[in-house]
N, C-alpha and C. Protein backbone atom coordinates (compact mmCIF):
# COMPACT_ATOMS: atom_id res chain seq x y z
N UNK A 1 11.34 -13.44 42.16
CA UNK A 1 10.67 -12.75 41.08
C UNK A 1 9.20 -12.50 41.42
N UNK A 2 8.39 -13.60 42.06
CA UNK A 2 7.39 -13.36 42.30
C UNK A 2 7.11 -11.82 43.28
N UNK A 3 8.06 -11.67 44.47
CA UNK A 3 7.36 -10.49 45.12
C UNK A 3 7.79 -9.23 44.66
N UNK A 4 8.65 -9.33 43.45
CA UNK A 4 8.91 -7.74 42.90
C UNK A 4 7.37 -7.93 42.14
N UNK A 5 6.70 -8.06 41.32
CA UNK A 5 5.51 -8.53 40.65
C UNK A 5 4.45 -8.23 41.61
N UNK A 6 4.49 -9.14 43.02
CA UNK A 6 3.69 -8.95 43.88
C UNK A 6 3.33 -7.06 44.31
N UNK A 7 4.50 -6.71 44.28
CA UNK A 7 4.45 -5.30 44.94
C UNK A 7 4.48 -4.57 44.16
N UNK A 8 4.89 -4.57 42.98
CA UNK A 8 4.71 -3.76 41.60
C UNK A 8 3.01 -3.51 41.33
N UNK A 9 1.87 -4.57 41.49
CA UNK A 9 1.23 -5.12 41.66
C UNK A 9 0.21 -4.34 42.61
N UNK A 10 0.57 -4.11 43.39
CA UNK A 10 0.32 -4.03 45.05
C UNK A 10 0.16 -2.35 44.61
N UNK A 11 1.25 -1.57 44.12
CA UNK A 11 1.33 -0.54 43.89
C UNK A 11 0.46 0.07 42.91
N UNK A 12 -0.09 -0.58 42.20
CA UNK A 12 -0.88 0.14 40.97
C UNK A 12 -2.19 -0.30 42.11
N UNK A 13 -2.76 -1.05 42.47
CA UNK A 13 -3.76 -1.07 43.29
C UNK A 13 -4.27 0.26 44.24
N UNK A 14 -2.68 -0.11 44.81
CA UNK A 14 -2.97 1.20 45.62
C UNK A 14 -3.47 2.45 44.94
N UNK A 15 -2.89 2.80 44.18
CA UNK A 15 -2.97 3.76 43.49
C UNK A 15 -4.15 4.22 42.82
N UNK A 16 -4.75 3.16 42.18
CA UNK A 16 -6.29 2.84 41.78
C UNK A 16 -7.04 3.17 43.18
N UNK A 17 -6.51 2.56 44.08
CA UNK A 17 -7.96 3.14 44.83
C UNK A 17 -7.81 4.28 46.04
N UNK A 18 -6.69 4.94 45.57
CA UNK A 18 -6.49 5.85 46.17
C UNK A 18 -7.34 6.96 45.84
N UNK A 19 -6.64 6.75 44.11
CA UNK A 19 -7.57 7.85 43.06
C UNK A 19 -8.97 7.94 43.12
N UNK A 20 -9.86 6.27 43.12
CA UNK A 20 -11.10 6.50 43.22
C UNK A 20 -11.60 7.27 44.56
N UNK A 21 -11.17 6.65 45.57
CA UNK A 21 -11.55 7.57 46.74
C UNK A 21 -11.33 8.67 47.00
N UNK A 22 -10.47 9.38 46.06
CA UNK A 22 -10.28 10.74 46.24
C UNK A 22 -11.34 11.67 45.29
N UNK A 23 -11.97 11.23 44.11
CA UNK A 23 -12.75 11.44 43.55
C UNK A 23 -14.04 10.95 43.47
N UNK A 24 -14.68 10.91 44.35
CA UNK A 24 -15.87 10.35 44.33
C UNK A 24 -17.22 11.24 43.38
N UNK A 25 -16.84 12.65 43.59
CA UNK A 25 -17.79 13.55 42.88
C UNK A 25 -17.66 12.88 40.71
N UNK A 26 -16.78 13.03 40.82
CA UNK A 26 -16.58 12.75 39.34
C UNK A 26 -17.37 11.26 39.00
N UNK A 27 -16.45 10.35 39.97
CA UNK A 27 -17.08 8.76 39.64
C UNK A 27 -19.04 8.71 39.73
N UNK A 28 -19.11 9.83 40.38
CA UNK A 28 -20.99 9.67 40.65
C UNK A 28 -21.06 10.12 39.81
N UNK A 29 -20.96 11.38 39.43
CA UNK A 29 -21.27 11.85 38.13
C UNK A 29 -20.98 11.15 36.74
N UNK A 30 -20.81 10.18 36.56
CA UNK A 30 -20.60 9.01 35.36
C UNK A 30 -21.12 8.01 36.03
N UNK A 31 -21.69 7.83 37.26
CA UNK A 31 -22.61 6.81 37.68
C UNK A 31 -21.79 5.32 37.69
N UNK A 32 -20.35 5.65 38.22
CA UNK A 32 -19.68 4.58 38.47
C UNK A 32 -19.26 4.48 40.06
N UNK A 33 -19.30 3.39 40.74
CA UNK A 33 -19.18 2.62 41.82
C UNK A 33 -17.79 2.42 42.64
N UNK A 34 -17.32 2.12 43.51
CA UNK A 34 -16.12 1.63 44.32
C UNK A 34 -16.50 0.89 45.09
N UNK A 35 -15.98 -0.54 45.20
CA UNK A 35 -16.50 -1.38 46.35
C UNK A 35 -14.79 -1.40 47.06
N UNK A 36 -14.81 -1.94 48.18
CA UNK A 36 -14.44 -2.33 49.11
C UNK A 36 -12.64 -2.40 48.75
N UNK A 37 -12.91 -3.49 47.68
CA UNK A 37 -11.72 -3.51 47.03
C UNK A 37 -10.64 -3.31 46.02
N UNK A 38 -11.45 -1.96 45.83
CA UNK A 38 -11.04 -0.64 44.90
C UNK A 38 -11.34 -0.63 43.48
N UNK A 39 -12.30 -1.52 42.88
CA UNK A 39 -13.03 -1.96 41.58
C UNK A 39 -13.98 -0.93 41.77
N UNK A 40 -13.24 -0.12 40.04
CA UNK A 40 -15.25 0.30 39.68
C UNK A 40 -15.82 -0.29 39.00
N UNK A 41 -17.33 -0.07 39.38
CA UNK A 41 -18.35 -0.93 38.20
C UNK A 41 -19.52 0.33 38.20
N UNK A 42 -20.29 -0.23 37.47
CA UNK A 42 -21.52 0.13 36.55
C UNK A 42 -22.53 -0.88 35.91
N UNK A 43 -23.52 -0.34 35.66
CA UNK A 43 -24.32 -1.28 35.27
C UNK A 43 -24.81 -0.58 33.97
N UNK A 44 -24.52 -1.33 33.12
CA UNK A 44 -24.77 -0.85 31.38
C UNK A 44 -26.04 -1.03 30.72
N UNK A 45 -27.43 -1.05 30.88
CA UNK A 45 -29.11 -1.01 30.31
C UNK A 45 -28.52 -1.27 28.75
N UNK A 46 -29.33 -2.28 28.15
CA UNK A 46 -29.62 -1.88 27.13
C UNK A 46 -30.91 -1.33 26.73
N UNK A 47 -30.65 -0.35 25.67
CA UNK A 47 -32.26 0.12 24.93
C UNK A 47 -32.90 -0.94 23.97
N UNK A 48 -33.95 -0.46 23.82
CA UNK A 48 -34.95 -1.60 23.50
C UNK A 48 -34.53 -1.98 21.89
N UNK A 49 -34.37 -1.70 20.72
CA UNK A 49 -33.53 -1.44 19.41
C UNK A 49 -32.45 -2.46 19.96
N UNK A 50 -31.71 -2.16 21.01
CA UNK A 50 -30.58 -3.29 20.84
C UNK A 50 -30.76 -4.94 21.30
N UNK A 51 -32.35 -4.47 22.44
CA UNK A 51 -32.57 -6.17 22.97
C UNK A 51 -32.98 -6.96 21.71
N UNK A 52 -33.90 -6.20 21.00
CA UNK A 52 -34.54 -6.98 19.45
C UNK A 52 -33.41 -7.61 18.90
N UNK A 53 -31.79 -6.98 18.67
CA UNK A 53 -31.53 -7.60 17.93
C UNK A 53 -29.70 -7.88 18.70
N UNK A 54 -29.68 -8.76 19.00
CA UNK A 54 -28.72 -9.50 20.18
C UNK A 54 -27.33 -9.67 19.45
N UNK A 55 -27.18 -9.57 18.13
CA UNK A 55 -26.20 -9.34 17.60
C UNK A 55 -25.32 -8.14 18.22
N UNK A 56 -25.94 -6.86 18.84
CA UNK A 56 -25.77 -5.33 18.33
C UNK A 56 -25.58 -5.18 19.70
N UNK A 57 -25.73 -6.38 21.04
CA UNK A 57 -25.52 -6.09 22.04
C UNK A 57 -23.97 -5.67 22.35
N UNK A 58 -23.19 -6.62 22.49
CA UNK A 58 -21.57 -6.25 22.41
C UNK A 58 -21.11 -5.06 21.71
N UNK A 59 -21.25 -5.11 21.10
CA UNK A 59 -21.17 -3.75 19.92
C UNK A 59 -21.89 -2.48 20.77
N UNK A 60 -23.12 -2.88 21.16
CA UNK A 60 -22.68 -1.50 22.04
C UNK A 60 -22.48 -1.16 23.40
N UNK A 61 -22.01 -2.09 24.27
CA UNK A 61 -21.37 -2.25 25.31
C UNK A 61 -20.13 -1.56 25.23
N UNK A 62 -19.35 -2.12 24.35
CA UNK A 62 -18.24 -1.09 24.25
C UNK A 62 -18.42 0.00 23.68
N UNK A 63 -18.98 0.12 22.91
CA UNK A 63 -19.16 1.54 22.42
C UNK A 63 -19.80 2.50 23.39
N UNK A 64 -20.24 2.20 24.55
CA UNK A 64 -20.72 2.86 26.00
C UNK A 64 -19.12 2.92 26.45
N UNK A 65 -18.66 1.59 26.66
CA UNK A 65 -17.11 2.18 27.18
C UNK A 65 -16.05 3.02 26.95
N UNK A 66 -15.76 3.46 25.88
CA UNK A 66 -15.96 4.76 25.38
C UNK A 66 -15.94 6.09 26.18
N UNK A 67 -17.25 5.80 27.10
CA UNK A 67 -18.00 7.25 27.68
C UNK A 67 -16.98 7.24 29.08
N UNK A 68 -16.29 5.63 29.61
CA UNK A 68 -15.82 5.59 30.52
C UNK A 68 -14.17 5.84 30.08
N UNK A 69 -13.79 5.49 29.79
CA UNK A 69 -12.79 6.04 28.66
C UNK A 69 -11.90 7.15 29.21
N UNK A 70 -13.18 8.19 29.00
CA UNK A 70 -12.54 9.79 29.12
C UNK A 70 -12.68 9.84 30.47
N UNK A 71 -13.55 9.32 31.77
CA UNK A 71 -13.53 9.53 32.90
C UNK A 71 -12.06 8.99 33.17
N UNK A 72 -11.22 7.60 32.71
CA UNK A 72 -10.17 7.44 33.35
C UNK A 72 -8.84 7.66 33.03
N UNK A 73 -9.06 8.61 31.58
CA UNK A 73 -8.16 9.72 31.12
C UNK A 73 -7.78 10.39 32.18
N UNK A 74 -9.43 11.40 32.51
CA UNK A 74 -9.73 12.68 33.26
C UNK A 74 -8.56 12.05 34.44
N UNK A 75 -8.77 11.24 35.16
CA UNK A 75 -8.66 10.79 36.48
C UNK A 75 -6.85 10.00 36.15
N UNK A 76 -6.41 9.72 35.40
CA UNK A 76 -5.12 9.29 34.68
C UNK A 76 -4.99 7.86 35.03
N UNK A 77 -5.66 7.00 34.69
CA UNK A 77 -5.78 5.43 35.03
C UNK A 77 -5.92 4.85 33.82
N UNK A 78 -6.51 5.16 32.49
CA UNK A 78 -6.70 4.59 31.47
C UNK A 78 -5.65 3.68 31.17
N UNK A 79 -4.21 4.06 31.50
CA UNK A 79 -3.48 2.45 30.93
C UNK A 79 -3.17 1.81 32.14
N UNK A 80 -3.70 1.65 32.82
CA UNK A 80 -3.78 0.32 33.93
C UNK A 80 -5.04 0.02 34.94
N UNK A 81 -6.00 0.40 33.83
CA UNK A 81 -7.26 -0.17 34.16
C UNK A 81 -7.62 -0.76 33.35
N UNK A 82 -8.34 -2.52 33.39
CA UNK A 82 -8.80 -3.32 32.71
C UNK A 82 -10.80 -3.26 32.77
N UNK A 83 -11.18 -3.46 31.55
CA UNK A 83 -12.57 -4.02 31.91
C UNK A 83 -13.30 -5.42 31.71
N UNK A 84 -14.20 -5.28 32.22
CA UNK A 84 -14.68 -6.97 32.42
C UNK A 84 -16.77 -6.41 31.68
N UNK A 85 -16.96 -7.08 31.09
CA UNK A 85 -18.55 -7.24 31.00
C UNK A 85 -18.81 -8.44 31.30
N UNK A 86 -20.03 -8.43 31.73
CA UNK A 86 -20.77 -9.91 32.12
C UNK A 86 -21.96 -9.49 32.22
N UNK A 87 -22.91 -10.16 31.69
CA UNK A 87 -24.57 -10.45 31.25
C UNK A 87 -24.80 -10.80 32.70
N UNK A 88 -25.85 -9.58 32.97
CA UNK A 88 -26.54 -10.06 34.14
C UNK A 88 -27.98 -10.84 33.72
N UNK A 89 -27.86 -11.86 34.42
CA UNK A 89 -29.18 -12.85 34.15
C UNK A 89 -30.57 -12.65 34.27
N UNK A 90 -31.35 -12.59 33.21
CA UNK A 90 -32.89 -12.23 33.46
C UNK A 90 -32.85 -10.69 33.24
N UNK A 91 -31.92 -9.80 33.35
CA UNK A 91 -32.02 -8.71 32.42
C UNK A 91 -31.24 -8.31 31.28
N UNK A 92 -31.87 -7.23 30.79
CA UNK A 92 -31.64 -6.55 29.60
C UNK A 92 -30.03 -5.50 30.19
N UNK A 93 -29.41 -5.77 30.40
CA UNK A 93 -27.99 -5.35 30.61
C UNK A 93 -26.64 -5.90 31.00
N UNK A 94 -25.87 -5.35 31.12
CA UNK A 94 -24.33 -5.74 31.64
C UNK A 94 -23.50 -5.10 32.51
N UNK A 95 -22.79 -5.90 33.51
CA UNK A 95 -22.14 -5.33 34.64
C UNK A 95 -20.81 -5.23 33.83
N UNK A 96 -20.54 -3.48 34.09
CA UNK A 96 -19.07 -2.98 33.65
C UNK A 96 -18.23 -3.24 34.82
N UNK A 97 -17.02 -3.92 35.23
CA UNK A 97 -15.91 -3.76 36.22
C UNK A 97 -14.44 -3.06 35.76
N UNK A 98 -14.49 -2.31 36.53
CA UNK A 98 -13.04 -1.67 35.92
C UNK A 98 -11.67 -2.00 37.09
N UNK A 99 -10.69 -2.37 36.75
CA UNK A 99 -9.81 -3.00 37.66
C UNK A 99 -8.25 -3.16 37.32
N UNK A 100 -7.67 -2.96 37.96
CA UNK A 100 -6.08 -3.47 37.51
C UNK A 100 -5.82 -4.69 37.49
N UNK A 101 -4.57 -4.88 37.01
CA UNK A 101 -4.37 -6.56 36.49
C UNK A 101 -3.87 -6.94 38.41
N UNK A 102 -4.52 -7.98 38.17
CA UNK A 102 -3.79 -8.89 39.49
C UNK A 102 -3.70 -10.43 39.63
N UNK A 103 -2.51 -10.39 38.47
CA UNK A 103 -2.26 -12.20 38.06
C UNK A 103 -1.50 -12.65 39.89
N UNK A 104 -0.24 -11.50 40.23
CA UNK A 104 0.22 -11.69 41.35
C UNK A 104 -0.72 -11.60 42.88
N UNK A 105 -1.24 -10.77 42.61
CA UNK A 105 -1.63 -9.66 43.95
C UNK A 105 -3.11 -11.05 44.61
N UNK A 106 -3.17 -11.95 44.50
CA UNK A 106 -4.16 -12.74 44.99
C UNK A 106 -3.94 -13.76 46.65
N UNK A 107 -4.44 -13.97 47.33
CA UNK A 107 -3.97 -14.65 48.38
C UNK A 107 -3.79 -16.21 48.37
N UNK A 108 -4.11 -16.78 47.35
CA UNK A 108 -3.37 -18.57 47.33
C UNK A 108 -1.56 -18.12 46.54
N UNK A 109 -1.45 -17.16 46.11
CA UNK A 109 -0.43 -17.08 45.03
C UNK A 109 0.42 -16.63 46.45
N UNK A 110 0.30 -15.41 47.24
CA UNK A 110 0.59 -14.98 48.56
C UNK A 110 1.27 -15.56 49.59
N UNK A 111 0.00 -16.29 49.65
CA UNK A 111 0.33 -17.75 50.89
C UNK A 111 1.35 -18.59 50.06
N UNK A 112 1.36 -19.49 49.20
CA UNK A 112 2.41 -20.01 48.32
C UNK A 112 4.00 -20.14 48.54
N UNK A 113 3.63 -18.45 48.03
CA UNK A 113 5.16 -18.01 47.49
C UNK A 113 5.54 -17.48 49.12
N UNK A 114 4.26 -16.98 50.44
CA UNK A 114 5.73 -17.11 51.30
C UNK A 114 5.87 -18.35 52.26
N UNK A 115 5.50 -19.20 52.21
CA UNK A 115 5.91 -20.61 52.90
C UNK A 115 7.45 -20.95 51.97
N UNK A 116 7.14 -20.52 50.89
CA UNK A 116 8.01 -20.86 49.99
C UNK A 116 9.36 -20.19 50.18
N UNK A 117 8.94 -18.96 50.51
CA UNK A 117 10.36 -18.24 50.76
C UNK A 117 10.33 -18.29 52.29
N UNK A 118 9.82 -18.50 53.17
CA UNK A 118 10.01 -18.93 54.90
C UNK A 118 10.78 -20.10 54.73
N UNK A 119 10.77 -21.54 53.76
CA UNK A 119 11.31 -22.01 53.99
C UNK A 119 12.76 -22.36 53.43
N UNK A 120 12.85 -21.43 52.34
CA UNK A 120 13.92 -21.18 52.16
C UNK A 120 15.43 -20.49 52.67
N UNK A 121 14.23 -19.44 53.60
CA UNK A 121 15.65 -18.62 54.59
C UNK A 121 15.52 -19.72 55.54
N UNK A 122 14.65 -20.63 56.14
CA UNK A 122 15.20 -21.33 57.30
C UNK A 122 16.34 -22.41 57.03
N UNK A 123 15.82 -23.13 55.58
CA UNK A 123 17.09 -23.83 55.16
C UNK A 123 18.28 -22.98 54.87
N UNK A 124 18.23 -22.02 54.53
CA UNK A 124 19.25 -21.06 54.30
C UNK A 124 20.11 -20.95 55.68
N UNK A 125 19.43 -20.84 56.54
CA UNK A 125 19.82 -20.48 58.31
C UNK A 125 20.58 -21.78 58.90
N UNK A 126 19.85 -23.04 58.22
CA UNK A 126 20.75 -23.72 59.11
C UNK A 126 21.91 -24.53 58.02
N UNK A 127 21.75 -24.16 56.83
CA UNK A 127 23.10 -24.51 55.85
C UNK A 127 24.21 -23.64 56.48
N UNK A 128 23.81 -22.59 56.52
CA UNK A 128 24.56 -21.65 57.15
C UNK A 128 25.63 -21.80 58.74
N UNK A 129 24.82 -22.17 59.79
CA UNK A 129 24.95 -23.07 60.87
C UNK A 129 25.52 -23.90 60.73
N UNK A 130 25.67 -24.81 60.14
CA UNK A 130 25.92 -26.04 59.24
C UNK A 130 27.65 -25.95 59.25
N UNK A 131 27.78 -25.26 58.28
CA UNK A 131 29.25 -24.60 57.66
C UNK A 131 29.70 -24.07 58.78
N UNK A 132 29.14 -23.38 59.24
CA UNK A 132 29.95 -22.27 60.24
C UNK A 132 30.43 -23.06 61.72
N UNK A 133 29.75 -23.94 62.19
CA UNK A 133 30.21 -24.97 63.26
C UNK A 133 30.99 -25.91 62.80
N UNK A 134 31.28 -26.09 61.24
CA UNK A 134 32.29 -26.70 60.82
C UNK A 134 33.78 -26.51 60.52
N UNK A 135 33.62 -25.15 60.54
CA UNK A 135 34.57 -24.41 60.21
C UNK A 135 34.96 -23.96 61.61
């Protein structure tokens, strides 16, 4: 079960960063990013009205997301792209990440599950052996 998940997984990734790299004009023009490992981000300012009053921050973080929204309409990713905010420290803003889910797609989960299944076909191989020199 795990590597249908894994590659199901694997596939929307791809796909995500296929799209971003194929569009780079659009993603600049909304002043969003691609690193390495196919995540966009941004960096969200707040205006001065919202630092005064820290309640109104969240509130309009998303309400900026929104603006990103229609870029991953435009681009057809909106239902399998997730976002992340996080308070960057010592300033007045927040890092936007945009990303697909990857509960599977990680390398301890990877490594794991194939020792796990290596050692299952080898026991498999010599149960097999096993029977068959018995027979």
């Amino acid at each position: 079960m795990y590597w249908i998940n894994f590659f199901r997984e694997y596939r929307i990734w791809r796909t995500v960063k296929r799209v971003a790299l194929k569009n780079p004009n659009l993603l600049e023009e909304n002043n969003l990013r691609v690193d390495w490992v196919g995540r966009m981000y941004t960096v969200i300012n707040l205006p001065d009205e919202i630092i005064q009053n820290p309640y109104l921050e969240e509130t309009y973080v998303i309400q900026q997301l929104r603006e990103y929204d229609k870029v991953l309409i435009t681009l057809g990713l909106a239902d399998i792209i997730y976002p992340e905010f996080t308070k960057i420290e010592g300033e007045s803003a927040y890092l936007l990440i945009l990303y697909p889910e990857s509960d599977y797609l990680n390398w301890s989960r990877f490594i794991f599950n194939f020792f796990i299944t290596l050692g299952s076909v080898i026991g498999l191989y010599f149960l097999t052996k096993f029977i068959w020199v018995k027979l």
